[in-house]
Protein backbone atom coordinates (compact mmCIF):
# COMPACT_ATOMS: atom_id res chain seq x y z
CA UNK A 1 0.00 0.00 0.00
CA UNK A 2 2.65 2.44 0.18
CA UNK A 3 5.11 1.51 -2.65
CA UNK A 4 4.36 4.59 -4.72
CA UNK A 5 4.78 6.73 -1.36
CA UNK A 6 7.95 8.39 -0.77
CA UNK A 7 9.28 10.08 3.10
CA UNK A 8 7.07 8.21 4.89
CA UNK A 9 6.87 8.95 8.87
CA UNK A 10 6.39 5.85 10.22
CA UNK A 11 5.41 4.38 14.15
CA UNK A 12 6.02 0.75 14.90
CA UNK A 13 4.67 -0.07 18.38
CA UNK A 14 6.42 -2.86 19.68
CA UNK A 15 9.29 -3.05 17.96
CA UNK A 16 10.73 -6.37 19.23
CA UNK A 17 14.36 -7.36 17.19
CA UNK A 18 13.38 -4.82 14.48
CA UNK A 19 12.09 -6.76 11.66
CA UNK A 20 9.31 -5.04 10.66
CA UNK A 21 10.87 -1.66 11.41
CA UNK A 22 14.00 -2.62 9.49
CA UNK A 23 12.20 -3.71 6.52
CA UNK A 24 10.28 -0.87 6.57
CA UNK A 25 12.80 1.14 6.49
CA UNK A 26 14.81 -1.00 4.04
CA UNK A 27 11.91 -0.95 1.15
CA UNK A 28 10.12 2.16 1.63
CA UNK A 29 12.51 5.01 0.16
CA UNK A 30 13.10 7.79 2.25
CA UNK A 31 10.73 6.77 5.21
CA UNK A 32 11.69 7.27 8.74
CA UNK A 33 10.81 5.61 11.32
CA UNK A 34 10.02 5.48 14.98
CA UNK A 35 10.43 1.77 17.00
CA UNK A 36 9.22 1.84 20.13
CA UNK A 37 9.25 -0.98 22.63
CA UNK A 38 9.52 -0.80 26.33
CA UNK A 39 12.09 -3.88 26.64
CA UNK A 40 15.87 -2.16 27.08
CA UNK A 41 16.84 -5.65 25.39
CA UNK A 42 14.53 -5.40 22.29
CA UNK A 43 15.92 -1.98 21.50
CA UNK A 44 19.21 -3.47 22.15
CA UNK A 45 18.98 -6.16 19.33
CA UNK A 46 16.30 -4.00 17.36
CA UNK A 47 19.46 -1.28 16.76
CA UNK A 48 22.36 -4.16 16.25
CA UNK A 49 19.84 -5.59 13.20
CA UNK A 50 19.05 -2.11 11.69
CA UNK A 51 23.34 -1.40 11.57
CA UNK A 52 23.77 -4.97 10.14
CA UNK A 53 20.72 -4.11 7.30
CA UNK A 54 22.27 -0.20 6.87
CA UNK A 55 19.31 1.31 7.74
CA UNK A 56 20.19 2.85 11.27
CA UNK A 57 20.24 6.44 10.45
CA UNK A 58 16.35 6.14 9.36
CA UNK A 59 15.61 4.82 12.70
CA UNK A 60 15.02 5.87 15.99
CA UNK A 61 14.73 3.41 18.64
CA UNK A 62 13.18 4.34 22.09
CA UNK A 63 11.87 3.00 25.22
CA UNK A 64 8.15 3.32 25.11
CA UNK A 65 4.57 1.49 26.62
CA UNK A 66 2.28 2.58 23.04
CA UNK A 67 -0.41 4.82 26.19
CA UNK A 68 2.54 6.37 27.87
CA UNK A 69 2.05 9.98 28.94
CA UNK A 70 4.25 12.65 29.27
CA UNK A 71 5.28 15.20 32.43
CA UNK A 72 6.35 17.82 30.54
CA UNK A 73 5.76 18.82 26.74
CA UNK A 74 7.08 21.91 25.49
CA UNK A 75 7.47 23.99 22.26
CA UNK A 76 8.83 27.23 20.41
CA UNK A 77 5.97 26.74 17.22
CA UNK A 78 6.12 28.91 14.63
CA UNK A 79 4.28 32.50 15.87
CA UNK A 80 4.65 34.98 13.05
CA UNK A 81 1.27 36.41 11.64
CA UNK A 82 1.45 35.92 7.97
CA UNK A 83 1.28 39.15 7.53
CA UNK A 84 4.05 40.56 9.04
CA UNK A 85 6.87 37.62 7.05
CA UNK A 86 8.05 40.37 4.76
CA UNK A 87 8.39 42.81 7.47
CA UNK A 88 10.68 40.78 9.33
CA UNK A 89 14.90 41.40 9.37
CA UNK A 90 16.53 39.91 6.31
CA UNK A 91 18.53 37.63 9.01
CA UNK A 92 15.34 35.85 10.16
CA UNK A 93 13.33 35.69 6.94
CA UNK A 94 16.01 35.34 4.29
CA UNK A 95 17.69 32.13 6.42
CA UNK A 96 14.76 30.39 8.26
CA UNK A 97 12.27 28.04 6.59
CA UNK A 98 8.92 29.93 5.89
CA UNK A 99 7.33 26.73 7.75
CA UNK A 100 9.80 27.21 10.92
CA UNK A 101 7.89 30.89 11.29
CA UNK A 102 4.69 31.65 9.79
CA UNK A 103 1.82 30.61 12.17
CA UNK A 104 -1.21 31.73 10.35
CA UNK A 105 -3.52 35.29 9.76
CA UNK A 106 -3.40 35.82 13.84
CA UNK A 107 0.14 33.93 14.59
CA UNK A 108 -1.52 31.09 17.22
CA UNK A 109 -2.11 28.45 14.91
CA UNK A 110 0.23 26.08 16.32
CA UNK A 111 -0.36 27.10 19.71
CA UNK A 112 -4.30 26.07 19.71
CA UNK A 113 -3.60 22.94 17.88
CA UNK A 114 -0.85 21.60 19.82
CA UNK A 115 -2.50 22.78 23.46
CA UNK A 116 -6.16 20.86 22.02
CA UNK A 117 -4.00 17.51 21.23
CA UNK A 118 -1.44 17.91 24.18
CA UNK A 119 -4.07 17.28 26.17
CA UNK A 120 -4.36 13.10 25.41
CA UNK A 121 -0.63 13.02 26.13
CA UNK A 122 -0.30 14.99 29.35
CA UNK A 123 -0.18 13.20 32.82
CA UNK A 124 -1.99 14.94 35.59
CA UNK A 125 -0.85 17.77 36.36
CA UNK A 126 1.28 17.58 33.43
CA UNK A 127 2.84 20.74 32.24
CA UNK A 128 2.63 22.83 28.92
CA UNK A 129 5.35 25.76 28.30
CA UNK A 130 5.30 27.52 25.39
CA UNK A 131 7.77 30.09 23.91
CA UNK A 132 5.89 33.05 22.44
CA UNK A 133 6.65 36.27 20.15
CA UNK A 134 6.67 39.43 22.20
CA UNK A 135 2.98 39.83 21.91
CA UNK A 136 1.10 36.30 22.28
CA UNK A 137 1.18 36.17 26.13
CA UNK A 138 -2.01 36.97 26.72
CA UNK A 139 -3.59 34.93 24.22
CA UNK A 140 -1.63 32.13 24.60
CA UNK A 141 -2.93 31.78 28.23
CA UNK A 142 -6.48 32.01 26.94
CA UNK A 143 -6.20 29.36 24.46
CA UNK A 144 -4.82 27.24 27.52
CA UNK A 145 -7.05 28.47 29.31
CA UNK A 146 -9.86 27.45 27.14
CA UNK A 147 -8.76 24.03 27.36
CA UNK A 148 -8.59 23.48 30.66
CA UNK A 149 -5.18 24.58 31.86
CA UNK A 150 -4.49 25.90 35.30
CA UNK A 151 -1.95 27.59 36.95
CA UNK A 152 -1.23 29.31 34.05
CA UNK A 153 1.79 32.08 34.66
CA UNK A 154 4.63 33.70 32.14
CA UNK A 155 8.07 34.31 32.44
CA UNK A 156 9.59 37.58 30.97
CA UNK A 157 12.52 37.74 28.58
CA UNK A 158 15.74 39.90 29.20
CA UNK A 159 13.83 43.00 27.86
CA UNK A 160 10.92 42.36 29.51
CA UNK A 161 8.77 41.13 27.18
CA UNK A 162 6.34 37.87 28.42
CA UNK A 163 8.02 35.50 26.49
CA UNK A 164 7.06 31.90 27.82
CA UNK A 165 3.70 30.50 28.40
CA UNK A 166 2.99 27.71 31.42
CA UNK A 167 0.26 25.79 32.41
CA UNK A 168 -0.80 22.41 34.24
CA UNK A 169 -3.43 19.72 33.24
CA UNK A 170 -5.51 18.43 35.07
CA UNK A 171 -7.13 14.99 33.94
């Protein structure tokens, strides 16, 4: 089904020695792929068979139970309104990815999607810290807000600017 699909993202949930993952990896051109498995000694074998088959640098291996939930998820997503991309210094916008910095007509794009879907992958009382443009603080905390963050505070930058967003989850 996905012969005529090239830089694939792939998850294989336990992973066990690798073989699926390996082949994978070893048929489908340009994929990637992450092998989880929460044995230390599957990863361990998993990782010798992917060197021995040359795919190792198309794999990550880590120790993971499929439903495991996170403490602590954090992010710097891309916060530039769309509008204001040609405004920015030639150093920014002439040498970073369009992708790493426009976030949509109002900037939060990123910042509602990822706080909606952090939600299935935060323990209690997980936490959510965001790195915002000069100007988001405010609305950052409402969109976490809005989903049912707590505790939400900011931390100021050098200049003073409210530059980081946090908040806890309760589930």
């Amino acid at each position: 089904i996905c012969n005529n699909r090239t830089g694939l993202n792939i998850l294989d949930i336990g992973t066990g020695s690798g073989a699926i993952t390996i082949s994978l990896a070893k048929y489908l051109d340009k994929s990637h792929v992450i092998s989880a498995d929460i044995s230390d000694i599957a990863l361990e074998i998993a990782s010798k068979n992917a060197i021995s088959n040359n795919v190792d640098e198309r794999i990550d291996f880590i120790k993971s139970d499929v439903f495991s939930k996170f403490d602590l998820i954090v992010s710097n997503p891309p916060y530039i309104r769309k509008a204001d991309i040609d405004g920015l210094d030639r150093q920014v916008k002439d040498f970073e990815p369009y992708n790493a910095l426009e976030g949509g007509e109002d900037g939060l794009d990123f910042y509602r999607k990822i706080t909606k879907e952090s939600k299935a992958f935060l323990k209690n009382k997980g936490i959510l810290a965001y790195e915002v443009g000069h100007d988001q603080a405010q609305d950052v905390s409402q969109i976490m807000q809005e989903n049912g963050f707590e505790g939400i505070y900011t931390k100021c930058d050098l200049q003073g600017f409210e530059r980081v967003v946090i908040g806890f989850y309760n589930n």
